[in-house]
C-alpha atoms as a PDB file:
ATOM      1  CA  UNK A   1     -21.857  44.104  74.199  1.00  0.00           C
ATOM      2  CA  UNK A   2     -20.348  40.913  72.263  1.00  0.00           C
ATOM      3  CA  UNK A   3     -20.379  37.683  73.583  1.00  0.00           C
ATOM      4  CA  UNK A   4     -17.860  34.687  73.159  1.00  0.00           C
ATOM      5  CA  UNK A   5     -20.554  32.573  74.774  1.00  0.00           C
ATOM      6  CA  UNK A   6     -23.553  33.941  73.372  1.00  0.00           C
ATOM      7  CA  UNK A   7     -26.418  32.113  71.874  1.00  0.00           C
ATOM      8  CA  UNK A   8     -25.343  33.732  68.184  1.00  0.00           C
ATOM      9  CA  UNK A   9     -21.341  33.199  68.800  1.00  0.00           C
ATOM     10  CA  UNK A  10     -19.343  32.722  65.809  1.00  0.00           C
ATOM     11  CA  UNK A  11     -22.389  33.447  63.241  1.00  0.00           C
ATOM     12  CA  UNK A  12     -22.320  36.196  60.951  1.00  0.00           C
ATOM     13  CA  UNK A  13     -26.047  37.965  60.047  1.00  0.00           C
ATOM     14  CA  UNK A  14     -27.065  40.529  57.468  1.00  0.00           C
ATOM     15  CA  UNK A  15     -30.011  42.347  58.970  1.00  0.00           C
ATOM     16  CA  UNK A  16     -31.963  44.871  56.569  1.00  0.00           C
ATOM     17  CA  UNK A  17     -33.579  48.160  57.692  1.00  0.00           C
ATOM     18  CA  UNK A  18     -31.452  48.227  60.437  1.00  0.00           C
ATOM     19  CA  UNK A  19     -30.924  52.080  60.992  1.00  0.00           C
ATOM     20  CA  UNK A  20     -33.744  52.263  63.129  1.00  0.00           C
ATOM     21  CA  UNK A  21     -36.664  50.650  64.754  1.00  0.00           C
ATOM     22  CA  UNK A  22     -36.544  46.764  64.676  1.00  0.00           C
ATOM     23  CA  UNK A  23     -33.873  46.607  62.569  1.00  0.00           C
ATOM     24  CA  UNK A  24     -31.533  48.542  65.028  1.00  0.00           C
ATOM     25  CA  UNK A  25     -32.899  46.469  68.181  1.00  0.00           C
ATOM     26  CA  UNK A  26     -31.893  42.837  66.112  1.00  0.00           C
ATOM     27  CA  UNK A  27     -28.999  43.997  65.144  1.00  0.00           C
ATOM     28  CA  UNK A  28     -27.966  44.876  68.129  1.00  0.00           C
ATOM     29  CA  UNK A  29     -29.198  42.058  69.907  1.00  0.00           C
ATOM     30  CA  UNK A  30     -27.458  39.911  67.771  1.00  0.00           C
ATOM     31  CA  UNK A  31     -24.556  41.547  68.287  1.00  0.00           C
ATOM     32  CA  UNK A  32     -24.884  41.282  72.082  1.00  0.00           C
ATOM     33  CA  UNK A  33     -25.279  37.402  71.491  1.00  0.00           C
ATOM     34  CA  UNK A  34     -22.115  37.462  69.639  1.00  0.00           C
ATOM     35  CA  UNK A  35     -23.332  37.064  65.973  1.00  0.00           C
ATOM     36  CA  UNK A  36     -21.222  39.741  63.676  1.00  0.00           C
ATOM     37  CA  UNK A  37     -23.804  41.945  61.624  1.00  0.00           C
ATOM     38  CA  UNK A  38     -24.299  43.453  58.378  1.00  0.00           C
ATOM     39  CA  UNK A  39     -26.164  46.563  59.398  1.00  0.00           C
ATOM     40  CA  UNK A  40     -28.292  47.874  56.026  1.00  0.00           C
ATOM     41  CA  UNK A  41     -30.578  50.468  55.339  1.00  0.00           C
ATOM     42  CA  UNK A  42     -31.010  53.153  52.922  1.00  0.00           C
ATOM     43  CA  UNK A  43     -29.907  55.718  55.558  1.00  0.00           C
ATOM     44  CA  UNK A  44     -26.562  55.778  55.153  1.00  0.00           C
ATOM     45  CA  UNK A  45     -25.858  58.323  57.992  1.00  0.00           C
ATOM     46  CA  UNK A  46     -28.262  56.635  61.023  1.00  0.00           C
ATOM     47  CA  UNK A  47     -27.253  53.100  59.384  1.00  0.00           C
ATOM     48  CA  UNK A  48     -23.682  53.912  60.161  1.00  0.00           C
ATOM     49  CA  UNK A  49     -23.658  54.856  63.475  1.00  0.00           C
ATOM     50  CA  UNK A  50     -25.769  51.886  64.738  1.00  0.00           C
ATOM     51  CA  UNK A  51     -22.777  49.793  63.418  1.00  0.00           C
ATOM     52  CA  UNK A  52     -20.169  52.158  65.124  1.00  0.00           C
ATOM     53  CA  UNK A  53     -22.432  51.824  67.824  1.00  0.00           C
ATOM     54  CA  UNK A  54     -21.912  48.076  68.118  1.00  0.00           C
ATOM     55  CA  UNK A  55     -18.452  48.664  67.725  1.00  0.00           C
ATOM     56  CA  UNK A  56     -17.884  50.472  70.090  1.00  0.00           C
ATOM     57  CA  UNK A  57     -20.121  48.726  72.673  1.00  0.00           C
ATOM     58  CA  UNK A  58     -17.610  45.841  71.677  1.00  0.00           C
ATOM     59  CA  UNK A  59     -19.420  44.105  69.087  1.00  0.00           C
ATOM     60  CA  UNK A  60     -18.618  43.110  65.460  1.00  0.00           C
ATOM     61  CA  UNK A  61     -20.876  45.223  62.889  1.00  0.00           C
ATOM     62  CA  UNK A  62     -19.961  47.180  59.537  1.00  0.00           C
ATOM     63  CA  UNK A  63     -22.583  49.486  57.482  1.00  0.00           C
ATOM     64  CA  UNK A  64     -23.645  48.478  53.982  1.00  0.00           C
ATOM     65  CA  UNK A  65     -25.604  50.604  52.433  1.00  0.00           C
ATOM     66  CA  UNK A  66     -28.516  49.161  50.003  1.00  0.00           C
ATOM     67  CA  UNK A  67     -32.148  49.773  48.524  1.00  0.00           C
ATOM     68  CA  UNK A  68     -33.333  46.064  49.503  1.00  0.00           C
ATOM     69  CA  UNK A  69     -35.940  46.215  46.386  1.00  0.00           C
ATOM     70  CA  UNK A  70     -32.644  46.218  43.856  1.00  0.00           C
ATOM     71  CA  UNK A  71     -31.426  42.449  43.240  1.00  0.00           C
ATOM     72  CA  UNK A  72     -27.735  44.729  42.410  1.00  0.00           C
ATOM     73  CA  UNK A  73     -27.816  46.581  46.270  1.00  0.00           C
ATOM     74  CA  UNK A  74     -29.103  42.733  47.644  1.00  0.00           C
ATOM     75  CA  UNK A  75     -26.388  41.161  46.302  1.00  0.00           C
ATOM     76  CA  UNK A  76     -23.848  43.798  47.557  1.00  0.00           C
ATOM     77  CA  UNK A  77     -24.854  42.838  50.802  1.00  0.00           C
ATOM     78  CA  UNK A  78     -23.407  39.535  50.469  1.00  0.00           C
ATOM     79  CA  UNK A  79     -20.385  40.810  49.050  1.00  0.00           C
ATOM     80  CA  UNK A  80     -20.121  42.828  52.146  1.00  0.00           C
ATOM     81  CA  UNK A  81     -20.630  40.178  54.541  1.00  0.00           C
ATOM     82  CA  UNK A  82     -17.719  37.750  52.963  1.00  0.00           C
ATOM     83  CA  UNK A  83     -15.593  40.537  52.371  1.00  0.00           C
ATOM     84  CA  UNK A  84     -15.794  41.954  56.254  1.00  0.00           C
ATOM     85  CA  UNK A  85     -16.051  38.387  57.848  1.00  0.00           C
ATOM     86  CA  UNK A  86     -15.949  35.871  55.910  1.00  0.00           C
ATOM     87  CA  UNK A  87     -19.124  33.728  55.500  1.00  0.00           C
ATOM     88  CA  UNK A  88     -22.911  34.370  55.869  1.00  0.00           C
ATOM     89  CA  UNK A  89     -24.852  32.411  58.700  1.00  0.00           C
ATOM     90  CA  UNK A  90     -28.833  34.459  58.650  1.00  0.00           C
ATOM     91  CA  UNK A  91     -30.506  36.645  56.726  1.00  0.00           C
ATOM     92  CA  UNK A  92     -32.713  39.182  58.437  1.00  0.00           C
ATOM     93  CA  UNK A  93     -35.422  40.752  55.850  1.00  0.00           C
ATOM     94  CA  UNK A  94     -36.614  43.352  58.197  1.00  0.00           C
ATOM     95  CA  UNK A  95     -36.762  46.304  56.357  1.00  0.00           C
ATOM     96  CA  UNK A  96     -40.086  47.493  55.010  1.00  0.00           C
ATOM     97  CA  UNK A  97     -42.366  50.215  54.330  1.00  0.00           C
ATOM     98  CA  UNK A  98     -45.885  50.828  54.424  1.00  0.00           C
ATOM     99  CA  UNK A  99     -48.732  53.199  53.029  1.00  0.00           C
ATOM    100  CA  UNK A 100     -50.360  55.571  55.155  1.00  0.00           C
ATOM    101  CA  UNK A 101     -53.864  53.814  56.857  1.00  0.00           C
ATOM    102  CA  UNK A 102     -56.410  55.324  54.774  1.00  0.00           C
ATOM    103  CA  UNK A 103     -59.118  54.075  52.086  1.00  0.00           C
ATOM    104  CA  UNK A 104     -58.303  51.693  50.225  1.00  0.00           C
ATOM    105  CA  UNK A 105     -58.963  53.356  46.680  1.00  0.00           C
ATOM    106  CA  UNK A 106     -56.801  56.499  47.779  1.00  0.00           C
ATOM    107  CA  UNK A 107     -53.097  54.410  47.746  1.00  0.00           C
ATOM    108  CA  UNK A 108     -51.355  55.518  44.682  1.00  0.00           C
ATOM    109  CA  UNK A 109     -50.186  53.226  42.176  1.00  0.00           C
ATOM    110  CA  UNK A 110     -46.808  54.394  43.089  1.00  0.00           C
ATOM    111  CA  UNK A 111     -47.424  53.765  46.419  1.00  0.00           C
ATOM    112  CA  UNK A 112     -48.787  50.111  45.878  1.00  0.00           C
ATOM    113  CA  UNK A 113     -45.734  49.420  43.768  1.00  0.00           C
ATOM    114  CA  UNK A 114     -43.266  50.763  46.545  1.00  0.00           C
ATOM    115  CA  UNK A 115     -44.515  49.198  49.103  1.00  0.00           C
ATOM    116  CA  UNK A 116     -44.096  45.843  47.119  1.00  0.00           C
ATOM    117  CA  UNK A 117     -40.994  45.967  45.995  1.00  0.00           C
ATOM    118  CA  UNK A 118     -39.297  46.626  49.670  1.00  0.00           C
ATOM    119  CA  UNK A 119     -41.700  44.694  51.483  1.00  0.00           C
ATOM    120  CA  UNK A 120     -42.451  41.592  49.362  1.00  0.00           C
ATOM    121  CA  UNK A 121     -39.688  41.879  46.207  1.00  0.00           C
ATOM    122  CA  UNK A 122     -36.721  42.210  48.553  1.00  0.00           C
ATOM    123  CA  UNK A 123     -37.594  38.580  49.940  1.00  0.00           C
ATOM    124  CA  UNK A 124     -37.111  37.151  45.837  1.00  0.00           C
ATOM    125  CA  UNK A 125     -33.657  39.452  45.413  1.00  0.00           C
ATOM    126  CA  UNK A 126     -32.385  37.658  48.714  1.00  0.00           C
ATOM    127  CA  UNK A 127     -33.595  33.816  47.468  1.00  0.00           C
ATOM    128  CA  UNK A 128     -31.810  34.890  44.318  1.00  0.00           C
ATOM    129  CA  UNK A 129     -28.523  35.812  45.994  1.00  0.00           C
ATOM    130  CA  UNK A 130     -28.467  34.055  49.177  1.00  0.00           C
ATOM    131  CA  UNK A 131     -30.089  30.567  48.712  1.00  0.00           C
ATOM    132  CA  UNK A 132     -26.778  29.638  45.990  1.00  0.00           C
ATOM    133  CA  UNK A 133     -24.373  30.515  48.557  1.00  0.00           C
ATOM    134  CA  UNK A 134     -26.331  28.661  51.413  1.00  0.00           C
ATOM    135  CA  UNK A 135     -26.432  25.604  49.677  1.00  0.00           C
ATOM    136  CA  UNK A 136     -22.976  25.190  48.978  1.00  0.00           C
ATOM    137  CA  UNK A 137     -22.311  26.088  52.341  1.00  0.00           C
ATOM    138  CA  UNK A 138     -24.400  23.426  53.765  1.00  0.00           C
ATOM    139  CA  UNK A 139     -27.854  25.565  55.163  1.00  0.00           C
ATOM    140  CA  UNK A 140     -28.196  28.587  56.366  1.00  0.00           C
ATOM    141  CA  UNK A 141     -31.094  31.076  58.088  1.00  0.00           C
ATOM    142  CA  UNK A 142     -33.919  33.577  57.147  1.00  0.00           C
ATOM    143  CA  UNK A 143     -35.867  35.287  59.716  1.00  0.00           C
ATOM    144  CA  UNK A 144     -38.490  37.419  57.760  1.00  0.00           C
ATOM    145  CA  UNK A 145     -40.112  40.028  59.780  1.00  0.00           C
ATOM    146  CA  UNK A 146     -43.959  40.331  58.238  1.00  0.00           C
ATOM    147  CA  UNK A 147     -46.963  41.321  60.570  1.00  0.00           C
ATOM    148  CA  UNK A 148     -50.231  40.223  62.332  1.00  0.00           C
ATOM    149  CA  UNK A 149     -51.573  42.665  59.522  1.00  0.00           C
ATOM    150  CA  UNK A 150     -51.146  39.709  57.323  1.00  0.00           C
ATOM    151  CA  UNK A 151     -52.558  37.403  59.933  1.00  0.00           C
ATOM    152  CA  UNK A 152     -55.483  39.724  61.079  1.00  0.00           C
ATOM    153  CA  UNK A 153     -56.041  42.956  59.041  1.00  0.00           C
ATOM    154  CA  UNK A 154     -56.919  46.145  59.945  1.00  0.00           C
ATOM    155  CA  UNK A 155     -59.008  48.378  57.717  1.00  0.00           C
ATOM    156  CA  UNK A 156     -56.744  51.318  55.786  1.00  0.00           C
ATOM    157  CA  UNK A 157     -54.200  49.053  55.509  1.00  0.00           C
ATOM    158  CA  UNK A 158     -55.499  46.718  53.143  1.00  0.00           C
ATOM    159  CA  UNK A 159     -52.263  46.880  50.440  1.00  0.00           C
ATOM    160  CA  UNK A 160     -49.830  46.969  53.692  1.00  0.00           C
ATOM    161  CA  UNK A 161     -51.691  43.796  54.615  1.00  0.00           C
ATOM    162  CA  UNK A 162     -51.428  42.074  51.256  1.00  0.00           C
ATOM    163  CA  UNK A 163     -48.016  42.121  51.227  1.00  0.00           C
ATOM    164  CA  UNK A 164     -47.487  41.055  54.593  1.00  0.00           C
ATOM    165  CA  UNK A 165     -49.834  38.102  53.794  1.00  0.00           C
ATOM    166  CA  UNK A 166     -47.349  37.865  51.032  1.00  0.00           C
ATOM    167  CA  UNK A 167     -44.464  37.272  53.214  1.00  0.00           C
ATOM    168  CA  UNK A 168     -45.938  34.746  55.028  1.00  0.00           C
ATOM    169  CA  UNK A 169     -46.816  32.343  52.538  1.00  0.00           C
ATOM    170  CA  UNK A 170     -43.827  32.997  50.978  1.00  0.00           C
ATOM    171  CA  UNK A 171     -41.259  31.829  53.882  1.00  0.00           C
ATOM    172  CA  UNK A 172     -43.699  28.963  54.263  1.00  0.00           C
ATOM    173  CA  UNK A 173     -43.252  27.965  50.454  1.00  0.00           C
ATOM    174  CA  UNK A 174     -39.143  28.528  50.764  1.00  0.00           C
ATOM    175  CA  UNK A 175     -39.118  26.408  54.101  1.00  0.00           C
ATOM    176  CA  UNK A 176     -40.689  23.662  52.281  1.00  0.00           C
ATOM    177  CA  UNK A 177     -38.547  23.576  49.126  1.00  0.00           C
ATOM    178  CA  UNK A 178     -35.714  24.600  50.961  1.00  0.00           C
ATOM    179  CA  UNK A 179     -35.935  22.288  53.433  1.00  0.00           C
ATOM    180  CA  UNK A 180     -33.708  19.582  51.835  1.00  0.00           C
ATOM    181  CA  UNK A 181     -30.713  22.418  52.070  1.00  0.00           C
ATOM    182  CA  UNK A 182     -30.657  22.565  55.334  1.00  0.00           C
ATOM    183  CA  UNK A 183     -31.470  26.307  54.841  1.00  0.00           C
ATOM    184  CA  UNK A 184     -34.384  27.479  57.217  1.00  0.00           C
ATOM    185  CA  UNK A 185     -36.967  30.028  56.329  1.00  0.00           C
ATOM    186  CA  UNK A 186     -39.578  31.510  59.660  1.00  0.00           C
ATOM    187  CA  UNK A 187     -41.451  34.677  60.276  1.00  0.00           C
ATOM    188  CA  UNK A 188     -41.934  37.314  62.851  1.00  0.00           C
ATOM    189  CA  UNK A 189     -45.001  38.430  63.104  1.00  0.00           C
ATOM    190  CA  UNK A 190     -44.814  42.011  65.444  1.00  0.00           C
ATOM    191  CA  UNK A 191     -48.094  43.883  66.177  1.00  0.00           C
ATOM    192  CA  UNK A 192     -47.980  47.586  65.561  1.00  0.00           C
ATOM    193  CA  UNK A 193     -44.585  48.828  67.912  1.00  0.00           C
ATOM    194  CA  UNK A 194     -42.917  52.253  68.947  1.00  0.00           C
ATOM    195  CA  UNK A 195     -41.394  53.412  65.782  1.00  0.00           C
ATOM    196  CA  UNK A 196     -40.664  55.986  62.693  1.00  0.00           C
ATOM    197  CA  UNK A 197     -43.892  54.544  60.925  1.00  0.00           C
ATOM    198  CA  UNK A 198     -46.321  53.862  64.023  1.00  0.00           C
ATOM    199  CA  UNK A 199     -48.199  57.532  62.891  1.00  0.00           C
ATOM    200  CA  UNK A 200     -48.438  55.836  59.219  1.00  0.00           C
ATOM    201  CA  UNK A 201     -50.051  52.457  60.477  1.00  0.00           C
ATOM    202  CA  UNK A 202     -52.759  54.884  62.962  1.00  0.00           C
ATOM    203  CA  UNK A 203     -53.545  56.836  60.010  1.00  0.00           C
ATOM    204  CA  UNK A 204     -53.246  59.886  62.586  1.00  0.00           C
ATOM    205  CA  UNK A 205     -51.887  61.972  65.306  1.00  0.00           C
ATOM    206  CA  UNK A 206     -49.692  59.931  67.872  1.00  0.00           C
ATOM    207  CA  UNK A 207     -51.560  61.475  70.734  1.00  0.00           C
ATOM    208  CA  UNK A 208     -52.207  59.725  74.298  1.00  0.00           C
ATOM    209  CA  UNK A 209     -56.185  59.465  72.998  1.00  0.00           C
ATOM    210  CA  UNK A 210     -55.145  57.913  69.613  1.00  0.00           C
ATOM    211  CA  UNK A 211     -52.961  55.557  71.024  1.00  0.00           C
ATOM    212  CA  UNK A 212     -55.760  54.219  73.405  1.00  0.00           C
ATOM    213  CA  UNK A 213     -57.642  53.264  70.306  1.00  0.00           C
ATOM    214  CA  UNK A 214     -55.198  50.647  68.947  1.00  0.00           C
ATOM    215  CA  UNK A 215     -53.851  49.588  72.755  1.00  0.00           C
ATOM    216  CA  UNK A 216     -57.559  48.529  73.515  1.00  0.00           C
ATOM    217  CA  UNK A 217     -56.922  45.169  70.286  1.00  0.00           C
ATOM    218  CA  UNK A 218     -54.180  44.293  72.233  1.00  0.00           C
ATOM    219  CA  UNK A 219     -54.539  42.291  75.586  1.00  0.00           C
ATOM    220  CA  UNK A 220     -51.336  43.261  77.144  1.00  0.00           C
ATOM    221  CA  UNK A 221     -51.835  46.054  76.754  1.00  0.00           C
ATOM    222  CA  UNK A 222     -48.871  47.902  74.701  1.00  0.00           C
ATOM    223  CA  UNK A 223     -47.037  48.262  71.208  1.00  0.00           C
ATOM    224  CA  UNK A 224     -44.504  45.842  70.188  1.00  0.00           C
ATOM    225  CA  UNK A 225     -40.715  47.346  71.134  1.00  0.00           C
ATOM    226  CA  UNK A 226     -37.857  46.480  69.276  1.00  0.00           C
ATOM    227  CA  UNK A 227     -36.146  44.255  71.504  1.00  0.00           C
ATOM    228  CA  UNK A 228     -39.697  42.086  71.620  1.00  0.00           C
ATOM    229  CA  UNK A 229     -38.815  41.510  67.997  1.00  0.00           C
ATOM    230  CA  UNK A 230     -35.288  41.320  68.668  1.00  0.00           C
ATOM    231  CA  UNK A 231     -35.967  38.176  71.513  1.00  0.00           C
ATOM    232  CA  UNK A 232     -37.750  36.371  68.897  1.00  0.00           C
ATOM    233  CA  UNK A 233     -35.404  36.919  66.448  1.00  0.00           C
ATOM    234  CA  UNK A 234     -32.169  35.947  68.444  1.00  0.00           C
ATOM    235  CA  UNK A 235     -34.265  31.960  68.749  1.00  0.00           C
ATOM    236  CA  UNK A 236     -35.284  31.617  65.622  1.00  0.00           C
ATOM    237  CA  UNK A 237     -31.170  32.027  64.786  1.00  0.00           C
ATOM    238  CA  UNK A 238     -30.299  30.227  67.103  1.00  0.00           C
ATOM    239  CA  UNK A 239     -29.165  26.220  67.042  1.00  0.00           C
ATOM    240  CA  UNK A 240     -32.251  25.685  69.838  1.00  0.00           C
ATOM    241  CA  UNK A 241     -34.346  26.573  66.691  1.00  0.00           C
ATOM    242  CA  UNK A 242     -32.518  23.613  64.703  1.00  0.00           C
ATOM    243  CA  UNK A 243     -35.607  21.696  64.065  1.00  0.00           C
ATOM    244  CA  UNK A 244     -37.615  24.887  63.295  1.00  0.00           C
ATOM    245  CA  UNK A 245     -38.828  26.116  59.947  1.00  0.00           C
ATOM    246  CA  UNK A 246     -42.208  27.436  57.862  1.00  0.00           C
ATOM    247  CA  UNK A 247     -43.352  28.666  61.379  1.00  0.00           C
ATOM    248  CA  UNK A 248     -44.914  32.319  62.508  1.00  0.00           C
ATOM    249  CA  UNK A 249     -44.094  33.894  65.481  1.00  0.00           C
ATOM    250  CA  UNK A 250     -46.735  36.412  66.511  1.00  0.00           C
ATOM    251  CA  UNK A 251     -44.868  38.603  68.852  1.00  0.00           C
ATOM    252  CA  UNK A 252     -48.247  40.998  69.730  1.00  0.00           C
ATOM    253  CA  UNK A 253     -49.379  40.865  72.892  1.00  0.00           C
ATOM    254  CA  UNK A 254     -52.093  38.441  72.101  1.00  0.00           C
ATOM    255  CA  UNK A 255     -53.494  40.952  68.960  1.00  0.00           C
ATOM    256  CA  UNK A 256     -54.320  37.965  67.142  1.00  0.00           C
ATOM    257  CA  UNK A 257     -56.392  35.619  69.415  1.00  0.00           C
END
C-alpha cells in the first residue's frame, strides 16, 4: 500500500473519525500515497484495525483513540503523532456527527450541543493544539471535511447545516490569519455518501425507493464514496496544493449548481 514515491511521501497526518466511512478511505489513501497516519476515532476496536490494516497492507499507521470535542483527547493526538513518528505535517478534521433529518423544533438540546461540539468545537481544540506546533515548525496543513449542507441546505437538517456552515467560514477565517505561518486551512465539501449515518441524513429507511429521492438533486447521479473524499483530500495535502488555502471543494456530483 505505501509509497516511497507517493504524492504524500515523507508527511505524517492525523486524520479524525477514521474508523469508518471517510475517515477510513483518507486514511488509507494517504497511506497508499505514503503519508504515515494517526488513525482516531472514538471506536477503539474498528479504529484499530483500520491502522493494522494499513500496516499490514505495508503502510505506516498507529490507533489513537480520542473524543475530538475534548481539547485533553485533541491534544493527545499530537502527542501520539510525535511520539510514533516524529513530527506532524496535516490535520484531517473529519470526524463528525449529525442529528437525525427531522423538524427542526424536535432536535434536543442535547442533541444540538453534541453535534457542535464534534462537528464545529473539535476544529477550536485542534487551532489550540496544532497551530503552536505548526508555527514553530514552519506551516503545516488542515483539510476540514464540512458539507454542501452548509453550502445548500436541505430541510430536517437545519442544526446539521449550521454547523457545517460553521466550518466553512471558519477554515476561511484560519486561512486568512494563518496565512502568514505558512500553515494552510481548506474544506471538503462531500454531498450525502455511502455510510454509517446516510439513514440519519434521509431521515428514513435506506430502501432502493428512498434512495431515488435524494439521487434525483444530484446530476451524476450517485452518493459521494469515500475514496471521492479521499482524492480530494490526498491534493489539498499535497505540495501541488502549495499555493492553495481558504478554498471549498464540493466533491458532490454537481449537488450544488
Amino acid at each position: 500500500m505505501t509509497s516511497s514515491t507517493g504524492r504524500l511521501a515523507g508527511k505524517i497526518a492525523i486524520v479524525t473519525g477514521a474508523a469508518s466511512g471517510f475517515g477510513k478511505g483518507i486514511a488509507e489513501k494517504f497511506a497508499g500515497e505514503g503519508c504515515a497516519v494517526i488513525v482516531s476515532d472514538i471506536a477503539r476496536e474498528a479504529g484499530e484495525a483500520v491502522a493494522a490494516g494499513i500496516r499490514t497492507a505495508g503502510g505506516r499507521a498507529q490507533f489513537a483513540h480520542g473524543d475530538v470535542s475534548k481539547g485533553a483527547d485533541v491534544k493527545s493526538l499530537l502527542d501520539a503523532a510525535l511520539t510514533h513518528f516524529g513530527r506532524l505535517d496535516i490535520v484531517v478534521n473529519n470526524a463528525g456527527t449529525t442529528h437525525r433529518n427531522q423538524p427542526l423544533l424536535d432536535v434536543s438540546e442535547a442533541q444540538f450541543d453534541r453535534i457542535y461540539a464534534v462537528n464545529v468545537k473539535s476544529i477550536y481544540w485542534t487551532a489550540i493544539h496544532m497551530v503552536p506546533y505548526f508555527r514553530k515548525a514552519g506551516g503545516g496543513c488542515f483539510i476540514n471535511i464540512a458539507s454542501t449542507a452548509g453550502v445548500r441546505p436541505r430541510p430536517g437538517l437545519t442544526w446539521y447545516n449550521g454547523t457545517k456552515g460553521a466550518v466553512i467560514i471558519t477554515s476561511k477565517g484560519m486561512a486568512a490569519e494563518l496565512g502568514p505561518d505558512k500553515i494552510r486551512v481548506n474544506c471538503v465539501n462531500p454531498v450525502i455518501g455511502e455510510t454509517g449515518m446516510l439513514e440519519e441524513f434521509m431521515g428514513m429507511p435506506d430502501t432502493p425507493e428512498n434512495r431515488k429521492k435524494f439521487l434525483a438533486t444530484i446530476p451524476l447521479g450517485r452518493f459521494s464514496r469515500p475514496e471521492d473524499i479521499a482524492n480530494a483530500c490526498v491534493f489539498y495535502a499535497s505540495d501541488e496544493a502549495a499555493f492553495v488555502t481558504g478554498t471549498c471543494l464540493e466533491v458532490d456530483g454537481g449537488r450544488c449548481v
